[in-house]
Protein backbone atom coordinates (compact mmCIF):
# COMPACT_ATOMS: atom_id res chain seq x y z
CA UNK A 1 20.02 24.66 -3.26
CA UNK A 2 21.59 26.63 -0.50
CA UNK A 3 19.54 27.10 2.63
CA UNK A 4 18.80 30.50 1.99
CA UNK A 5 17.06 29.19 -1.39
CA UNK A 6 14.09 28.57 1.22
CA UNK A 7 13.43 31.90 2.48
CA UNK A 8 10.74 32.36 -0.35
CA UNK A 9 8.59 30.33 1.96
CA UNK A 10 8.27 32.94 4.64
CA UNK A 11 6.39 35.17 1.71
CA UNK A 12 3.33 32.95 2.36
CA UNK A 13 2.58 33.59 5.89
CA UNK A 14 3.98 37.10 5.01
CA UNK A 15 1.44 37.79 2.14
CA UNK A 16 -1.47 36.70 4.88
CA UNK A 17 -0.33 38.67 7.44
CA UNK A 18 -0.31 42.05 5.04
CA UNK A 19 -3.63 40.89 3.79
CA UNK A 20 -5.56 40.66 7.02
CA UNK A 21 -4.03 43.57 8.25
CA UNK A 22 -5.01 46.26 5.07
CA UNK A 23 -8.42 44.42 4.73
CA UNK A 24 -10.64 44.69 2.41
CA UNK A 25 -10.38 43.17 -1.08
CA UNK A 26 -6.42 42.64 -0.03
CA UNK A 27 -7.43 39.92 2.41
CA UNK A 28 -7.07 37.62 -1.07
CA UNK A 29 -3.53 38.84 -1.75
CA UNK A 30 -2.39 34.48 -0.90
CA UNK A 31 -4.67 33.07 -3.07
CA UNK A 32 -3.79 35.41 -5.69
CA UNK A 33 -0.53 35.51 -5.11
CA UNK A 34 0.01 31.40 -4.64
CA UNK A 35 -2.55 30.12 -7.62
CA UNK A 36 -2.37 32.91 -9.80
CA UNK A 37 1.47 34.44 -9.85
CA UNK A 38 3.19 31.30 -8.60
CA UNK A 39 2.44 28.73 -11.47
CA UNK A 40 2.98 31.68 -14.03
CA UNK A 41 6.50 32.14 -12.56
CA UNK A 42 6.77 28.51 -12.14
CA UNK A 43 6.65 28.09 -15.73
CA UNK A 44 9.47 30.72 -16.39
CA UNK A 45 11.45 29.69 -13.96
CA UNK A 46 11.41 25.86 -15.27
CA UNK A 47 12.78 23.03 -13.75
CA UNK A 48 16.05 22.15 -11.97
CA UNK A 49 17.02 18.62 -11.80
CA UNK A 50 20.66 18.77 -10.54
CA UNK A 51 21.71 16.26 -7.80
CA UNK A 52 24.39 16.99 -5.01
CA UNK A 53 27.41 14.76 -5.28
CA UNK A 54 28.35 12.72 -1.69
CA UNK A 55 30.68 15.75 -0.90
CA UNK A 56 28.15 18.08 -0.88
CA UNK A 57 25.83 15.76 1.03
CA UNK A 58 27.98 15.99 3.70
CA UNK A 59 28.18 19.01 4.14
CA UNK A 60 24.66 19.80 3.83
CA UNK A 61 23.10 17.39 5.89
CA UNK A 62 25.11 18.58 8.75
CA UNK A 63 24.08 22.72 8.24
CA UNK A 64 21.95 23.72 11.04
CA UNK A 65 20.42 26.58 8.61
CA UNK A 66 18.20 24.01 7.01
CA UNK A 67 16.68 22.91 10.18
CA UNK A 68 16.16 26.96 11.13
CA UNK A 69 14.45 27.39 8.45
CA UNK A 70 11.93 24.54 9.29
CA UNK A 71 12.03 25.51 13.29
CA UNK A 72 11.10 29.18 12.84
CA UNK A 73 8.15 28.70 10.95
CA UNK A 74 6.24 26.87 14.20
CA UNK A 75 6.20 30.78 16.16
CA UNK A 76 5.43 32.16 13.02
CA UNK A 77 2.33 30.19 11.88
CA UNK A 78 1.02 30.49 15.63
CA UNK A 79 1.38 34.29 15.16
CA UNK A 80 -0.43 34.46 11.68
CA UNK A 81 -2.93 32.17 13.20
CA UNK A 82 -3.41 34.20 16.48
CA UNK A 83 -3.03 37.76 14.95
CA UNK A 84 -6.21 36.33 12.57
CA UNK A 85 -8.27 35.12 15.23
CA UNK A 86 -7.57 38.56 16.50
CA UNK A 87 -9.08 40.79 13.58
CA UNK A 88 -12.02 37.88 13.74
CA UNK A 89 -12.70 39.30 17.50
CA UNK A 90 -13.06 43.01 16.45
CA UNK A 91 -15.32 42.39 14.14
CA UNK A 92 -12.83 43.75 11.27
CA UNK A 93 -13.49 41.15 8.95
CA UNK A 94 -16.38 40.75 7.39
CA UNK A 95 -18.04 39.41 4.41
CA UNK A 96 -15.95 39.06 1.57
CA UNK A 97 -12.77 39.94 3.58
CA UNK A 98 -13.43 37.12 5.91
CA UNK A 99 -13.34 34.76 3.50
CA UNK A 100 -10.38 36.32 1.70
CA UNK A 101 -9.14 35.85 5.42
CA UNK A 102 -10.22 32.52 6.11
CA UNK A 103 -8.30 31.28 2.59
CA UNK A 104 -5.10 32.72 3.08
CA UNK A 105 -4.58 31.72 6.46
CA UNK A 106 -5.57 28.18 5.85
CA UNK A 107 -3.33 28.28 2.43
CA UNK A 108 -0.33 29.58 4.57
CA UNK A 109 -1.62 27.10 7.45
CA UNK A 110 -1.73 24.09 5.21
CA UNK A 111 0.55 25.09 2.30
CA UNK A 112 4.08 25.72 3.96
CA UNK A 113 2.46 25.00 7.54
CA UNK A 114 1.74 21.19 6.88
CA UNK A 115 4.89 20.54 4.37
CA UNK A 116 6.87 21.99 7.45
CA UNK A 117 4.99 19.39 9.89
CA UNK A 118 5.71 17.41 7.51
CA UNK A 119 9.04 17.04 7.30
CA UNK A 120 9.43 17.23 11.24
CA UNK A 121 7.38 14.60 11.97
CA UNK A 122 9.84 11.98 9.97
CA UNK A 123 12.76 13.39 11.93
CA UNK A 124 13.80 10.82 14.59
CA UNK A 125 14.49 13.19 17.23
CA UNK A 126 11.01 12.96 19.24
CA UNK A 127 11.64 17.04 19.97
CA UNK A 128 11.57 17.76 16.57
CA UNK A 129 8.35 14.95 15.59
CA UNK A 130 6.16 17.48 18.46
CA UNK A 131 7.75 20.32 16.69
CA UNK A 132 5.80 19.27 13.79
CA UNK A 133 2.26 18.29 15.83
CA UNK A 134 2.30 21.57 17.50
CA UNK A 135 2.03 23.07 13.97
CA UNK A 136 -0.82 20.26 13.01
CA UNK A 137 -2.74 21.63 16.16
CA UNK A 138 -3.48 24.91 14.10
CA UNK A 139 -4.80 22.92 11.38
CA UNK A 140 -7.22 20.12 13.68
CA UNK A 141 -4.99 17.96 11.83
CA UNK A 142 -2.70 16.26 14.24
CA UNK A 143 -3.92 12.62 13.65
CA UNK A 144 -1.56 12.78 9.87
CA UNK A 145 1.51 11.92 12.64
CA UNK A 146 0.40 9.08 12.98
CA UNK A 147 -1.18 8.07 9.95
CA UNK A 148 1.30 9.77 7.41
CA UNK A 149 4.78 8.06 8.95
CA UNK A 150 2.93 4.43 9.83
CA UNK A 151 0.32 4.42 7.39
CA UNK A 152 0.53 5.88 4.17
CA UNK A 153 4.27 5.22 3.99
CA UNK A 154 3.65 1.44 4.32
CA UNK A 155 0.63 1.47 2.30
CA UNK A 156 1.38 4.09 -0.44
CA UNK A 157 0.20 3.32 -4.25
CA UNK A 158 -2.08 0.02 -2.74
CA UNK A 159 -5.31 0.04 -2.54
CA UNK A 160 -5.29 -0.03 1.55
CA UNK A 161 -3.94 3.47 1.45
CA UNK A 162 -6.81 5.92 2.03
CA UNK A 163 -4.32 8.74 0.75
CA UNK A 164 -3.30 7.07 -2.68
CA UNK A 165 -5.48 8.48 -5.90
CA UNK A 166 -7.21 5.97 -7.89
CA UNK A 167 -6.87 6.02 -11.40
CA UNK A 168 -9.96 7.76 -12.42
CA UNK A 169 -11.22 9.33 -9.22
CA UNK A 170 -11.65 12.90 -9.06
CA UNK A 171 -10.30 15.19 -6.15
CA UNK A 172 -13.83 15.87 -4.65
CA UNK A 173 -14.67 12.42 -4.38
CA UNK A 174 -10.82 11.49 -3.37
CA UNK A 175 -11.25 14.42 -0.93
CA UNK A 176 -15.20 12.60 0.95
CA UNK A 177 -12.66 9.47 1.13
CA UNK A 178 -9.87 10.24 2.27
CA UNK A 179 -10.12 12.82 5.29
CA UNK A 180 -12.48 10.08 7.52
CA UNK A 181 -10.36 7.34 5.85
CA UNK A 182 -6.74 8.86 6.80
CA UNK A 183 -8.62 9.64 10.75
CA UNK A 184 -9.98 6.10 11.41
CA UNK A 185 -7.11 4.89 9.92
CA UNK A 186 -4.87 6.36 12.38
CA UNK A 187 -7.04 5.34 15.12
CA UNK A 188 -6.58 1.68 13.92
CA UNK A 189 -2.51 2.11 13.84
CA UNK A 190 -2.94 3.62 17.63
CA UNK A 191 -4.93 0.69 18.72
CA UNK A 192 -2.69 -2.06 17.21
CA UNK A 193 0.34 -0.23 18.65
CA UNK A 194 -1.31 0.35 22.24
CA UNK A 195 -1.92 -3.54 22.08
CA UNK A 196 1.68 -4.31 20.65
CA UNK A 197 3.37 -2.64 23.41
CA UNK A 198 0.45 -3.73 26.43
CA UNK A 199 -0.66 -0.17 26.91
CA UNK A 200 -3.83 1.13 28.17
CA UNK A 201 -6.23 3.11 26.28
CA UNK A 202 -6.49 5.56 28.39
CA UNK A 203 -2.97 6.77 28.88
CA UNK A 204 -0.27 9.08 28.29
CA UNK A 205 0.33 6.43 25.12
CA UNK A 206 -2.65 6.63 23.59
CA UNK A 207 -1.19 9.75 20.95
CA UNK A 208 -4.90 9.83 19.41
CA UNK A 209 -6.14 10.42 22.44
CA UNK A 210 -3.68 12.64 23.41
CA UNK A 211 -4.43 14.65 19.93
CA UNK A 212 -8.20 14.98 20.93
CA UNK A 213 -7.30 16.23 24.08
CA UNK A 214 -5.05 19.29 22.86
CA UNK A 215 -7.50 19.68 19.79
CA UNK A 216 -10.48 20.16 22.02
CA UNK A 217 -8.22 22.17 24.46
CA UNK A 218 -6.90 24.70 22.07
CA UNK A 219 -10.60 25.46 20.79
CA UNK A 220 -11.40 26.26 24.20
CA UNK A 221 -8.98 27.90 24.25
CA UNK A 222 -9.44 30.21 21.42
CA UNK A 223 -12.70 30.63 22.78
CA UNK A 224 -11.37 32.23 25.85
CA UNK A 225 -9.00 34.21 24.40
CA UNK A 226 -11.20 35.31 21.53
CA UNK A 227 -14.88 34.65 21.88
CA UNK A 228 -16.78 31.58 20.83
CA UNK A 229 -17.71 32.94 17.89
CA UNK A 230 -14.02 32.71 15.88
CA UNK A 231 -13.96 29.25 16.34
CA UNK A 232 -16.02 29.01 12.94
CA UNK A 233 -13.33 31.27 10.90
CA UNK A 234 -10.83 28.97 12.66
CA UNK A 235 -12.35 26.05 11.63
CA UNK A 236 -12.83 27.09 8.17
CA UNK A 237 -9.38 28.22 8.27
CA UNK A 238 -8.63 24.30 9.15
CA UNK A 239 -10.55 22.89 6.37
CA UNK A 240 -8.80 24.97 3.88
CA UNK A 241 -5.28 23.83 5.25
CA UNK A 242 -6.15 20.30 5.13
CA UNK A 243 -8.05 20.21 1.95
CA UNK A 244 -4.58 21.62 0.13
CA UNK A 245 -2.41 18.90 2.09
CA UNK A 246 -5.55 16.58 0.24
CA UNK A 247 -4.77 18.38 -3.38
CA UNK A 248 -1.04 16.99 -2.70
CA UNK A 249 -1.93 14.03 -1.41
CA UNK A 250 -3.91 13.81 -4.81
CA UNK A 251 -1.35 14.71 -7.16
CA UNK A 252 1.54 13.05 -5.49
CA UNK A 253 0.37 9.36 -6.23
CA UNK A 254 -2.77 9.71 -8.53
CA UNK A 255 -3.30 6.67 -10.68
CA UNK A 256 0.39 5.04 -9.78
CA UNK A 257 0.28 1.45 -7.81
CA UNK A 258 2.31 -1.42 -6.64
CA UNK A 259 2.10 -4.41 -8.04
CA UNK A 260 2.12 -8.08 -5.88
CA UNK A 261 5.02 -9.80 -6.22
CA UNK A 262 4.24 -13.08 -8.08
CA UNK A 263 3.64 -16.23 -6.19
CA UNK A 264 4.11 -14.26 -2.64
CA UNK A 265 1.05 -12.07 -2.32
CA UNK A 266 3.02 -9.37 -0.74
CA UNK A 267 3.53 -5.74 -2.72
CA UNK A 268 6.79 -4.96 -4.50
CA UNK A 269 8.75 -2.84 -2.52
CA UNK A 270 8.29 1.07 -2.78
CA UNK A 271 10.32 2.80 -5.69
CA UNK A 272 10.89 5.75 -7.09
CA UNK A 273 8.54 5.11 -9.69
CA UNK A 274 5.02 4.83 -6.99
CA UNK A 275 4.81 8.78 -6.78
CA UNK A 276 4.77 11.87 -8.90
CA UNK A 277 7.91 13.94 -8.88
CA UNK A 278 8.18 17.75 -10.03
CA UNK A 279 11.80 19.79 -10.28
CA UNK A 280 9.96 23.10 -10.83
CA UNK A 281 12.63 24.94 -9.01
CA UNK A 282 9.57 27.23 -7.59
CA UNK A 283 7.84 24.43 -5.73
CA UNK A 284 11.08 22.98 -4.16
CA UNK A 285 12.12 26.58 -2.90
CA UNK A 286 8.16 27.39 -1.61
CA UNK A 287 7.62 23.07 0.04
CA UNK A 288 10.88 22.45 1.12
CA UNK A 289 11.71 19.98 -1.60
CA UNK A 290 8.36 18.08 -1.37
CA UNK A 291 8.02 17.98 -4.96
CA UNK A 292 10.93 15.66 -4.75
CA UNK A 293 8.16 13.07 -3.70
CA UNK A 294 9.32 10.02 -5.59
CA UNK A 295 12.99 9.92 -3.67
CA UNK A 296 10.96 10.63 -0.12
CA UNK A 297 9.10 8.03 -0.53
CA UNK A 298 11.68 5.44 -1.24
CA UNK A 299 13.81 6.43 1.78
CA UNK A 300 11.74 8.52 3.60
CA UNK A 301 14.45 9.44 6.59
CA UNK A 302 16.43 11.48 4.03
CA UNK A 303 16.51 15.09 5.08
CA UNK A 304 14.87 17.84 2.42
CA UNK A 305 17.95 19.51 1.50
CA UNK A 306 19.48 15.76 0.25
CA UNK A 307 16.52 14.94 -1.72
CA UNK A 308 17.56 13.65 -5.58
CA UNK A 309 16.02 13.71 -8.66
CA UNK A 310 15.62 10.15 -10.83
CA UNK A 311 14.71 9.52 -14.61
CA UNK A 312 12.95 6.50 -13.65
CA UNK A 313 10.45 9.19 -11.45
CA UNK A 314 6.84 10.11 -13.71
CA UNK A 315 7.22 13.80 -13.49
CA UNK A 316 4.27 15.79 -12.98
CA UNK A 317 3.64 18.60 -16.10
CA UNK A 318 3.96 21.16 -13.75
CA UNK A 319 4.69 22.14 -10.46
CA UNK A 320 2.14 21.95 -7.51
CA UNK A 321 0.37 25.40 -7.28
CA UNK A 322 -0.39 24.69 -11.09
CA UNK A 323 -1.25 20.97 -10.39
CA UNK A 324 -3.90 22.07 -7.61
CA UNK A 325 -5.67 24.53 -10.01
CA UNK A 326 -6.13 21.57 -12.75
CA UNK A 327 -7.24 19.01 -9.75
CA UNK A 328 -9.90 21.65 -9.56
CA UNK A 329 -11.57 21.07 -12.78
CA UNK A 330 -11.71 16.98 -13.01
CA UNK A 331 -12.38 17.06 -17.28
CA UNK A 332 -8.60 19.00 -17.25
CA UNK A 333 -6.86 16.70 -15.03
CA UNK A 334 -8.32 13.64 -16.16
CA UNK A 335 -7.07 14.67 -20.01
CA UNK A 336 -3.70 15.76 -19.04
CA UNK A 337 -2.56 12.78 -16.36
CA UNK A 338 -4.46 9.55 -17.31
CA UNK A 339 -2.50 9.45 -20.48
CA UNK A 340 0.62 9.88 -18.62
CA UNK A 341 -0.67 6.93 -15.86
CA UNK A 342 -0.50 4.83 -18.47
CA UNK A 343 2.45 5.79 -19.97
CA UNK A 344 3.96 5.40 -16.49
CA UNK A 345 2.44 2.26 -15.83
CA UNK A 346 4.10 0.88 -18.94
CA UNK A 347 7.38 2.48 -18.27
CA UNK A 348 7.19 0.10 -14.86
């Protein structure tokens, strides 16, 4: 996977952009395009499982073209995000078109948005982690910095992660437990680190803080630059990005857990077998290799573009664009993946 095996992602924000700006019925052109056209040319296009050798690992950990790719889409999603807000303000959108609006900005927002923030915010460069929260400020979503790297990564596939699936639990009532779950959890990793390191509350330190601050800052913001009134499209644009980084967070590690280490009462260890992986070559190109889940998780500082495949991984049937659309009907996805749970489960 070269860099330029990437650029399909900029056809997301692309797609939105053309939508909003012909109107009209075309204002669905992402939806369409992303849950309709995607998982039948995932399904073509198959999977692709191959591995770079060390060589090549050199070589491509080092090419600044990966890290362009993941840089230029911060000025892009603000543009998509403030061209939007825009239309909203004439009065341009309305009805149906709004909400044709409303989805593919937050699908572009969340979709390639978030799985960009995503992969900045494990970066240790503290330019590049801020890289990623300035694109979690479009989304009201800022707080998964915290929570995502400190949290979920320590607590993935245990029932003290808020972001984990249960076995049995549907996405709607994953979805009412896990967005107040993943926010008060992040205030609880804040606190224990302002404490750890004999910081105030209310100071520069205090990132949650901090988060509120900007959050509450860039609606009034908005609201200056736009009128009070497209802060509700915003908004709605918000909910639409996070719920999708929810569907992942669903699919990624539905049903799987750790088990406690006999006599010690600790967890085993994270492995490649505590999340869903997918090679659908489609997905990796569109998320930046974060259907690659299983080998993030178990060393979560490796770059996107190094990312392997394992045999030991459960692979998901499909990739995620298809995955999504069967989380939406809980009968489907309960049929297709609880057999394959268990078969996983065994397998471990």
């Amino acid at each position: 996977m070269k860099a330029y095996s990437y650029i399909p992602s900029y056809t997301v924000p692309a797609s939105a952009f053309i939508g909003i700006y012909l109107g009209g019925f075309w204002t669905f052109i992402t939806p369409i395009y992303i849950f309709l056209l995607l998982p039948v040319a995932e399904w073509f296009a198959g999977e692709n499982r191959y591995n770079l050798i060390p060589q090549e690992e050199e070589r491509t950990k080092s090419s600044l073209g990966y890290s362009f790719l993941l840089w230029s889409h911060v000025p892009i999603q603000y543009f998509l995000t403030g061209y939007f807000l825009w239309i909203c303000s004439t009065g341009q959108l309305t009805g149906w078109s709004l909400a044709g609006g409303i989805l593919s900005v937050g699908i572009s927002n969340g979709g390639v948005g978030i799985t960009v923030a995503h992969e900045l915010i494990h970066r240790s460069s503290r330019f590049k982690q801020w890289l990623g929260r300035t694109i979690l400020l479009t989304t009201f979503y800022m707080h998964f910095a915290v929570e995502h790297v400190y949290g979920h990564h320590k607590h993935v596939a245990t029932p003290d992660d808020p972001a984990t699936a249960k076995k049995g639990e549907h996405f709607y009532r994953f979805w009412l437990r896990t967005v107040p779950g993943q926010y008060f959890s992040a205030w609880k990793i804040e606190l224990k680190r302002l404490a750890k390191y004999g910081h105030s509350f209310f100071s520069i330190h205090n990132e949650m803080l901090l988060f509120l601050i900007l959050q509450i800052g860039f609606l009034i913001l908005i609201a200056v630059l736009f009128g009070g009134f497209v802060i509700l499209p915003f908004m709605a644009s918000c909910v639409v990005a996070f719920s999708l980084l929810e569907a992942v967070n669903y699919l990624e590690h539905y049903g799987l857990e750790r088990r406690v280490k006999p006599g010690k009462g600790k967890y085993e260890k994270v492995d490649h077998h505590h999340s869903w992986n997918s090679d659908y070559l489609i997905s990796r190109m569109f998320l930046f290799e974060l259907s690659r889940h299983s080998d993030h998780h178990a060393v979560a500082s490796r770059k996107y573009q190094l990312l392997r495949s394992f045999e030991e991984s459960p692979q998901l049937p499909t990739g995620y664009p298809g995955m999504i659309l069967i989380a939406l009907f809980p009968p489907l996805w309960f049929r297709i993946m609880d057999p394959l749970v268990e078969k996983a489960s065994k397998n471990h």
